[in-house]
Structures are given as structure tokens and as C-alpha cells.
PDB file of N, CA and C in Angstrom:
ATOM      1  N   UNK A   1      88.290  74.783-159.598  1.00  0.00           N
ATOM      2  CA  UNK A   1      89.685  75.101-159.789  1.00  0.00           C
ATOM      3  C   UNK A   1      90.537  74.220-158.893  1.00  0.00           C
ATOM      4  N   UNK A   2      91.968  74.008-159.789  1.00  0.00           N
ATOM      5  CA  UNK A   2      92.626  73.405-158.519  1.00  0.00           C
ATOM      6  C   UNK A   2      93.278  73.889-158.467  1.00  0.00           C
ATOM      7  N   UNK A   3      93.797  73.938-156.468  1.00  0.00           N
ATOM      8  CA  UNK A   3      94.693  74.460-155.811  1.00  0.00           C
ATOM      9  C   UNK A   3      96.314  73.537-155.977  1.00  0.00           C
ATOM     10  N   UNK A   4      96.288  72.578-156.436  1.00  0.00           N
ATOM     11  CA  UNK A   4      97.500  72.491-156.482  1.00  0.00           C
ATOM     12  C   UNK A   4      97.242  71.276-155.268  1.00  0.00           C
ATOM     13  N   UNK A   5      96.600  70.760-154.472  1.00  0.00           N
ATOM     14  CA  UNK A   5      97.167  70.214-153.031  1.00  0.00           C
ATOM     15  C   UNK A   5      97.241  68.398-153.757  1.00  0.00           C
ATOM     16  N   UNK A   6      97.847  68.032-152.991  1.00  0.00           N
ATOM     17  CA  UNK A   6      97.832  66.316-153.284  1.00  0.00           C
ATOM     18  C   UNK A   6      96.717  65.415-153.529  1.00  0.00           C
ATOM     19  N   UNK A   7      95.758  65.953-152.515  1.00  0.00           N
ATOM     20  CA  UNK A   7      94.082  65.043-152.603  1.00  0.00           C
ATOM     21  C   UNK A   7      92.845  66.127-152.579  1.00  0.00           C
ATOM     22  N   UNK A   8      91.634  65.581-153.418  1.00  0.00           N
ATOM     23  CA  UNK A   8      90.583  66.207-153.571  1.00  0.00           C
ATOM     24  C   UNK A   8      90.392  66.890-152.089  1.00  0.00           C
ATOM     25  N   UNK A   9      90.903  66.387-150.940  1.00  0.00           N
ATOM     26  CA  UNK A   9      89.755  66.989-149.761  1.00  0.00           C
ATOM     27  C   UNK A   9      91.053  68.466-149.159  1.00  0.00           C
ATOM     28  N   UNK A  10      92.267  67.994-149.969  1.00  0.00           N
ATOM     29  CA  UNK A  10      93.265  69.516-149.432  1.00  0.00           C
ATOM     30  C   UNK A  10      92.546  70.250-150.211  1.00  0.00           C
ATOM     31  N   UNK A  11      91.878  69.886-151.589  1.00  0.00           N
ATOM     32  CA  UNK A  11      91.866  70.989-152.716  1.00  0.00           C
ATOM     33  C   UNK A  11      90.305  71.723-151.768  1.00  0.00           C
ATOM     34  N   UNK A  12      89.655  71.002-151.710  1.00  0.00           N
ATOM     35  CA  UNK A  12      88.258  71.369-150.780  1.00  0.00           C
ATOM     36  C   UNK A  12      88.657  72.527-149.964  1.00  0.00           C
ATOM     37  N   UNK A  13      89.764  72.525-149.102  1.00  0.00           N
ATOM     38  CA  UNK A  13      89.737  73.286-148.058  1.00  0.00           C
ATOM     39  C   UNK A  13      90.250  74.616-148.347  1.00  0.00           C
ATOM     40  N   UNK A  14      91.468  74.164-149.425  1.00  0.00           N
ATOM     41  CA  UNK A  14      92.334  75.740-149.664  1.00  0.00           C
ATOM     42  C   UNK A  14      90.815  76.316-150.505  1.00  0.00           C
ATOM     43  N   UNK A  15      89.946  75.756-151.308  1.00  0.00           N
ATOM     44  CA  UNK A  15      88.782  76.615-152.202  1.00  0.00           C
ATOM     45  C   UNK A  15      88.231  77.391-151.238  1.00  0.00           C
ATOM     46  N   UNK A  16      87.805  76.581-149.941  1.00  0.00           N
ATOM     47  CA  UNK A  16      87.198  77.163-148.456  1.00  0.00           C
ATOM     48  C   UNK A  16      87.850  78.667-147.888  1.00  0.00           C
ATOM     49  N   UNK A  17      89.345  78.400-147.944  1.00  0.00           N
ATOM     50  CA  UNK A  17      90.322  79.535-147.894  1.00  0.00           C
ATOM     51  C   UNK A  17      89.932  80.610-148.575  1.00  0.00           C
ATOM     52  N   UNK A  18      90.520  80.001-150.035  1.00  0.00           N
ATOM     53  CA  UNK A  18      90.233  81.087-151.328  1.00  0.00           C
ATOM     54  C   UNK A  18      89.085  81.734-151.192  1.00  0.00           C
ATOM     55  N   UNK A  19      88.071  81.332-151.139  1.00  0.00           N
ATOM     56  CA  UNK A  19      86.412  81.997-151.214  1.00  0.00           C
ATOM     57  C   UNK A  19      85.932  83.112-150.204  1.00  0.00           C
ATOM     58  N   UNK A  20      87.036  82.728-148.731  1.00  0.00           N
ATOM     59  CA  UNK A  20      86.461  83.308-147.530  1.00  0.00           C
ATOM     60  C   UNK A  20      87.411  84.846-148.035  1.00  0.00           C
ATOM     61  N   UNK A  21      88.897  84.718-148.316  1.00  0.00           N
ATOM     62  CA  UNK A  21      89.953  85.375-148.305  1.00  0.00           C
ATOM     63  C   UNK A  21      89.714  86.629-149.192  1.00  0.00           C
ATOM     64  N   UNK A  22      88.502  85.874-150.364  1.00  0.00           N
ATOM     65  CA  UNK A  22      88.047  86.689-151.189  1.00  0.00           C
ATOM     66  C   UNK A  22      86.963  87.435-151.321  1.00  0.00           C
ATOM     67  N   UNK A  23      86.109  87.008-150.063  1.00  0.00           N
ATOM     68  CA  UNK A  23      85.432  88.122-149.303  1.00  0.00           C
ATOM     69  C   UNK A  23      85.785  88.592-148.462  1.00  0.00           C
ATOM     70  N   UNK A  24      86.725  88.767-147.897  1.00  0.00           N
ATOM     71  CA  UNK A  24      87.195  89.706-147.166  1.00  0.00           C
ATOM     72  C   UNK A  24      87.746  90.519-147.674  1.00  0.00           C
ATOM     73  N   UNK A  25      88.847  90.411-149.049  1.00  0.00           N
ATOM     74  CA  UNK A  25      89.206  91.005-149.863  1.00  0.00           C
ATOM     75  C   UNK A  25      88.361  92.174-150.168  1.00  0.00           C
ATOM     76  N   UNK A  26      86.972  91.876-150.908  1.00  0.00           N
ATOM     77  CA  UNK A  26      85.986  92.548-151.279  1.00  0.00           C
ATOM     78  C   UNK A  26      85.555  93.220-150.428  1.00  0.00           C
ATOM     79  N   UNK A  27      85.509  93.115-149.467  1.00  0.00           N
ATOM     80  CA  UNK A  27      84.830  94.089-148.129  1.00  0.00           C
ATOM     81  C   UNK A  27      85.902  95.422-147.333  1.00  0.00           C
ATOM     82  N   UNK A  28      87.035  94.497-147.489  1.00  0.00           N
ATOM     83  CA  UNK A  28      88.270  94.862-146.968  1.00  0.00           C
ATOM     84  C   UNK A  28      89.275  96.126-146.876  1.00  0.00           C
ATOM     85  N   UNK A  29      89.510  94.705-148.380  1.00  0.00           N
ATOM     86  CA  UNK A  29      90.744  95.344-149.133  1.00  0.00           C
ATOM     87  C   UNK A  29      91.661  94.339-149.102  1.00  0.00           C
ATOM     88  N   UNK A  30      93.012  93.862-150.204  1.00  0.00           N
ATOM     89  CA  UNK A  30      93.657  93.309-150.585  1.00  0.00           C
ATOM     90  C   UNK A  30      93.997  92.463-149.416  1.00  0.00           C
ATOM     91  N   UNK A  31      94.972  93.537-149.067  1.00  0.00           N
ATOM     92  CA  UNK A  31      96.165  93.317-147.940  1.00  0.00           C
ATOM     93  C   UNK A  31      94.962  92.457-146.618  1.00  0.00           C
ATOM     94  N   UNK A  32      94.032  92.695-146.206  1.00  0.00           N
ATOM     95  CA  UNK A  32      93.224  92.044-145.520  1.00  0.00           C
ATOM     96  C   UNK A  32      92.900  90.792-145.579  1.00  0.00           C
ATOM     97  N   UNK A  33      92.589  90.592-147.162  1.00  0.00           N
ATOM     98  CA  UNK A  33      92.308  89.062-147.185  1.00  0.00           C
ATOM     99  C   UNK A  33      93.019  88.495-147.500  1.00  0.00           C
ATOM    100  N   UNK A  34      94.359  89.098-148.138  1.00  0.00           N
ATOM    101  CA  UNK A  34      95.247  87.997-148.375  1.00  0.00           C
ATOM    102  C   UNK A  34      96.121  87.218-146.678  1.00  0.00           C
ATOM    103  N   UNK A  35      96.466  88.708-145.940  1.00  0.00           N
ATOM    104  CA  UNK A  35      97.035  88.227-145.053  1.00  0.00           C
ATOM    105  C   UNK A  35      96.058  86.896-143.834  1.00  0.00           C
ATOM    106  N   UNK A  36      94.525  87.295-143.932  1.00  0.00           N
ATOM    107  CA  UNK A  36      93.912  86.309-143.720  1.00  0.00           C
ATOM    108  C   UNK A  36      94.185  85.219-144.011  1.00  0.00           C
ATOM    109  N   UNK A  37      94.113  84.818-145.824  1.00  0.00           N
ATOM    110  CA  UNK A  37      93.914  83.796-146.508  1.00  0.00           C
ATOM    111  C   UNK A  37      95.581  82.791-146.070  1.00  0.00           C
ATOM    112  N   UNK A  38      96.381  83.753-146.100  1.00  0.00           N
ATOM    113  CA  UNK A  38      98.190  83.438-145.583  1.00  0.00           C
ATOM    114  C   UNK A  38      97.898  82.808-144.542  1.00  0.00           C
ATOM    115  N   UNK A  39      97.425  83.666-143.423  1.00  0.00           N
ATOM    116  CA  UNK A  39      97.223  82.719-141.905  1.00  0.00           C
ATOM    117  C   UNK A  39      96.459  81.410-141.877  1.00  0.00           C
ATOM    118  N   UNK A  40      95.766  81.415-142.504  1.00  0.00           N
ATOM    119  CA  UNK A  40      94.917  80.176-142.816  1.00  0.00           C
ATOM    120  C   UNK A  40      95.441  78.766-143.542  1.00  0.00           C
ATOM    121  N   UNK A  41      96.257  79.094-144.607  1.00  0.00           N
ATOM    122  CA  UNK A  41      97.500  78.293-145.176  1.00  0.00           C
ATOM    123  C   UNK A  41      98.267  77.981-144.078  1.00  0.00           C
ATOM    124  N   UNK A  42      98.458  78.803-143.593  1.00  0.00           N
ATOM    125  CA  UNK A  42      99.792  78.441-142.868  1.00  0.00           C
ATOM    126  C   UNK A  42      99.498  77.616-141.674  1.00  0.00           C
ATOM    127  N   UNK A  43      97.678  77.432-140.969  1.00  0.00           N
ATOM    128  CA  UNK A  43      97.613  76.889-140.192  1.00  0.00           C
ATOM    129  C   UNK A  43      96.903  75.331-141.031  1.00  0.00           C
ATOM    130  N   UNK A  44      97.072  75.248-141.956  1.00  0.00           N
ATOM    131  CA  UNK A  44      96.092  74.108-142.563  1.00  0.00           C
ATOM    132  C   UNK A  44      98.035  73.244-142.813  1.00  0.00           C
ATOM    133  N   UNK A  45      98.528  74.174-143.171  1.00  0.00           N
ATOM    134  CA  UNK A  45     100.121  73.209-143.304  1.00  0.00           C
ATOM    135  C   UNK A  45     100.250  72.965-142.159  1.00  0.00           C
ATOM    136  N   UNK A  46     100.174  72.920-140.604  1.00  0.00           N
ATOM    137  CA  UNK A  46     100.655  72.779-139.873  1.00  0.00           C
ATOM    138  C   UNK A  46     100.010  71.339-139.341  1.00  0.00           C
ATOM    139  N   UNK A  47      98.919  71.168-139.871  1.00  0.00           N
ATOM    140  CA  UNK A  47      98.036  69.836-139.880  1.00  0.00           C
ATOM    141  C   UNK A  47      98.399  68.561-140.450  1.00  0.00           C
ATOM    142  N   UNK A  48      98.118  67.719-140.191  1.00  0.00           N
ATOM    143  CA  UNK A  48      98.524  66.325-140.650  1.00  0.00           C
ATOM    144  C   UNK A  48      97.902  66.651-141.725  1.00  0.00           C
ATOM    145  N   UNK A  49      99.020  66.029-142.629  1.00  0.00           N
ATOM    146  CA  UNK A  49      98.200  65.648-144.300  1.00  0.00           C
ATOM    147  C   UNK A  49      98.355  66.943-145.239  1.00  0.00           C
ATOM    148  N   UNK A  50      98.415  67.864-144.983  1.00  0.00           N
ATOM    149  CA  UNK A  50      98.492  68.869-146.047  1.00  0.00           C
ATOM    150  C   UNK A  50      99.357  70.027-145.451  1.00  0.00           C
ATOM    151  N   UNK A  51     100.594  69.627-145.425  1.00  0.00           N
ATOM    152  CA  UNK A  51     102.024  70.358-145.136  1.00  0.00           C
ATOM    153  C   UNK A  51     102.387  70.825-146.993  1.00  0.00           C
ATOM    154  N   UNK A  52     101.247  70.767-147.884  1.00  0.00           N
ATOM    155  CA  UNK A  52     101.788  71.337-149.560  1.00  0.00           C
ATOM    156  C   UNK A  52     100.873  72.561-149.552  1.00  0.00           C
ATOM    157  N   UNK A  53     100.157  73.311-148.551  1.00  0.00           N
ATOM    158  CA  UNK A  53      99.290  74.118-148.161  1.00  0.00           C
ATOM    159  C   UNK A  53      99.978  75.554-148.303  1.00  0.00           C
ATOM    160  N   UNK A  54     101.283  75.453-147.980  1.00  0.00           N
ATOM    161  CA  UNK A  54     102.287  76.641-148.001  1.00  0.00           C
ATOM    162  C   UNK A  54     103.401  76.441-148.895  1.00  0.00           C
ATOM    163  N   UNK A  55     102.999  75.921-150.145  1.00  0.00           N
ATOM    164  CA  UNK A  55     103.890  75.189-151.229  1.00  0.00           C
ATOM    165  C   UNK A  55     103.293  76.777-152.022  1.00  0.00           C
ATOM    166  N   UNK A  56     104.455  77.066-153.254  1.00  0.00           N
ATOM    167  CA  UNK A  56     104.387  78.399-153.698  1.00  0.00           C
ATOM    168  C   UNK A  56     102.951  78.374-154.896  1.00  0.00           C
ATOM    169  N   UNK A  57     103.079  77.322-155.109  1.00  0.00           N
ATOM    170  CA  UNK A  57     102.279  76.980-156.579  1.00  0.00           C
ATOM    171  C   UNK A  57     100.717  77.463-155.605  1.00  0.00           C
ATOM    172  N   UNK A  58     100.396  76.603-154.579  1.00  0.00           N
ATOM    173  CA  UNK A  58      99.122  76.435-153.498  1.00  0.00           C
ATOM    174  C   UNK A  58      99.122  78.211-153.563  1.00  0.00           C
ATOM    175  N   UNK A  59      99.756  78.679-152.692  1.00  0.00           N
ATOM    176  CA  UNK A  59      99.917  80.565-152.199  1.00  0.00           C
ATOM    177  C   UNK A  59      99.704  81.409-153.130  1.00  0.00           C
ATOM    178  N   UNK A  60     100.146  81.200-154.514  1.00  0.00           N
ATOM    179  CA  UNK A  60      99.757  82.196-155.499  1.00  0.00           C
ATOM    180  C   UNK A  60      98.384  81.859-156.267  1.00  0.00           C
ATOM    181  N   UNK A  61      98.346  80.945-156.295  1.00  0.00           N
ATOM    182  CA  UNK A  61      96.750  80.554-157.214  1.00  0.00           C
ATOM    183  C   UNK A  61      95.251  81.037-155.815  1.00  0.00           C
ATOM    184  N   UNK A  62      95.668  81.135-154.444  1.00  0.00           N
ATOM    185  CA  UNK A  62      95.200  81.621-153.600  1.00  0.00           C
ATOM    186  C   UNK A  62      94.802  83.223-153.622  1.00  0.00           C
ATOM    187  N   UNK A  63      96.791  83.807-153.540  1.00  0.00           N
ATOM    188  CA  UNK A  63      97.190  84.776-153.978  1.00  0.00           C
ATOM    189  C   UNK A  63      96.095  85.735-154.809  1.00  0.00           C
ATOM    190  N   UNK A  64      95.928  85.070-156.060  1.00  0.00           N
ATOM    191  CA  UNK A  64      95.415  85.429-157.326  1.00  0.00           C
ATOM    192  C   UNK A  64      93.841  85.740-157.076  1.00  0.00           C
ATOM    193  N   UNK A  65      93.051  84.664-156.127  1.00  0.00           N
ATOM    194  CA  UNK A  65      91.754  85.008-155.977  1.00  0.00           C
ATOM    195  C   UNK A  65      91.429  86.108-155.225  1.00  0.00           C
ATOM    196  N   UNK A  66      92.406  86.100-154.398  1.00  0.00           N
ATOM    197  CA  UNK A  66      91.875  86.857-153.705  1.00  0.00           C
ATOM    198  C   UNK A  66      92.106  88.412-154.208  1.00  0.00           C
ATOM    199  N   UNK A  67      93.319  88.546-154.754  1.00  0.00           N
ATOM    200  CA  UNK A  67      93.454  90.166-155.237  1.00  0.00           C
ATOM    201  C   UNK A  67      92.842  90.165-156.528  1.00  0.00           C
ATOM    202  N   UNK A  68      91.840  89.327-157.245  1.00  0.00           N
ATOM    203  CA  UNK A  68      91.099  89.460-157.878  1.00  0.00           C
ATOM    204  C   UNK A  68      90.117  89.896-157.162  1.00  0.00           C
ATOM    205  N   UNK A  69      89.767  89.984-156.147  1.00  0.00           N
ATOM    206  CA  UNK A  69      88.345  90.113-155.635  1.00  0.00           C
ATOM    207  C   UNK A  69      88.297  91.445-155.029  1.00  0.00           C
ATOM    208  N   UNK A  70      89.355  91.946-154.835  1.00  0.00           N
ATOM    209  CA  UNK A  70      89.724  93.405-154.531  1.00  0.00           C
ATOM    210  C   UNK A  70      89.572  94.623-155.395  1.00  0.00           C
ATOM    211  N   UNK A  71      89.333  95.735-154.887  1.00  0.00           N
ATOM    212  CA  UNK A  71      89.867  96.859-155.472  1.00  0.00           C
ATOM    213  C   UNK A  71      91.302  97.336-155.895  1.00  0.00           C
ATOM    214  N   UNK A  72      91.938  97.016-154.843  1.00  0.00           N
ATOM    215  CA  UNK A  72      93.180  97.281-154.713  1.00  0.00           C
ATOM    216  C   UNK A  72      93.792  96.115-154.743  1.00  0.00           C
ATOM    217  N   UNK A  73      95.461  95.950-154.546  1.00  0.00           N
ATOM    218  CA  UNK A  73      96.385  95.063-154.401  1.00  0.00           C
ATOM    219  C   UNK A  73      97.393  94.999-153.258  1.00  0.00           C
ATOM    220  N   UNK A  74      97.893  94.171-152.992  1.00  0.00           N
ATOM    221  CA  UNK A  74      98.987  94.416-151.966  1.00  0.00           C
ATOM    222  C   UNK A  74     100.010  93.527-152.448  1.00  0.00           C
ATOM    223  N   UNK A  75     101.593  92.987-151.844  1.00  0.00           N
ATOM    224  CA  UNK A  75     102.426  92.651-151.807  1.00  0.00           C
ATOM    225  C   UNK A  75     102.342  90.920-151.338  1.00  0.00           C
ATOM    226  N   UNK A  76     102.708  90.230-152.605  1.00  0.00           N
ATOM    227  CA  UNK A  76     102.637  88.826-152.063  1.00  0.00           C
ATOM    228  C   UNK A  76     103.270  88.121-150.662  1.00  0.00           C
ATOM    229  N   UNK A  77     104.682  88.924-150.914  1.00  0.00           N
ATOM    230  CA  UNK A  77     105.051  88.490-149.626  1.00  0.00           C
ATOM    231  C   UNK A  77     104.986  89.154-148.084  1.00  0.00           C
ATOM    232  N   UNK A  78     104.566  88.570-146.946  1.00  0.00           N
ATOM    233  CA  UNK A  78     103.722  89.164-146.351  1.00  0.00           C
ATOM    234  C   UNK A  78     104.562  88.804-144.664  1.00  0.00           C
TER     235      UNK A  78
END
């Protein structure tokens, strides 16, 4: 899947995100892995090279895995 990022190796990392965010999700609960998966974006934008990490298109296709992987749901914006 793609995340949306500029180069194959952003898309690598947000999947890294997505996958972890979405076991935690599963173990969790929603609100757990998303706000995880959020902190994690937000520290991968803060990095050289992939400041499109916290771009809306990137956050919801994230978003999406992870409250797929849940029981429950929580609130995108966080």
C-alpha cells in the first residue's frame, strides 16, 4: 500500500508505523494505537526528508489501518 510519502523509503517507514499502530490497536484499543501511530508521524515529520509524514492524505490512510485493526474506534483528531 501506499502511504502517500514522496519516496519509496518514506513509504517504508509510515508501513513500519501503520503495522506497529495496528498492533497495538489490536491489543489495545483504537485510541491507543492511533495516538501511538500520531506520535510517531509526528516525530518522522520532524526529520529531514519526510516533513509530508503529517500531510492529511499520509494520517488518514494510517488513520484507517489502524482502526481497522481494532475493536473499537476513536476520534481522528487527537
Amino acid at each position: 500500500m501506499s502511504y502517500f510519502m514522496f519516496t519509496a523509503e518514506g513509504d517504508h517507514l509510515v508501513t513500519r508505523i501503520a503495522e506497529a499502530g495496528a498492533k497495538i490497536a489490536a491489543a489495545d484499543g483504537a485510541r491507543a494505537g492511533w495516538t501511538w501511530a500520531h506520535r510517531e508521524l509526528q516525530k518522522l515529520a520532524s526529520g529531514v526528508g519526510f516533513g509530508e509524514a503529517t500531510d492529511t492524505m499520509v494520517r488518514e490512510a494510517v488513520y484507517g489501518d489502524v482502526i481497522a485493526a481494532a475493536e473499537d474506534a476513536c476520534e481522528f483528531y487527537i
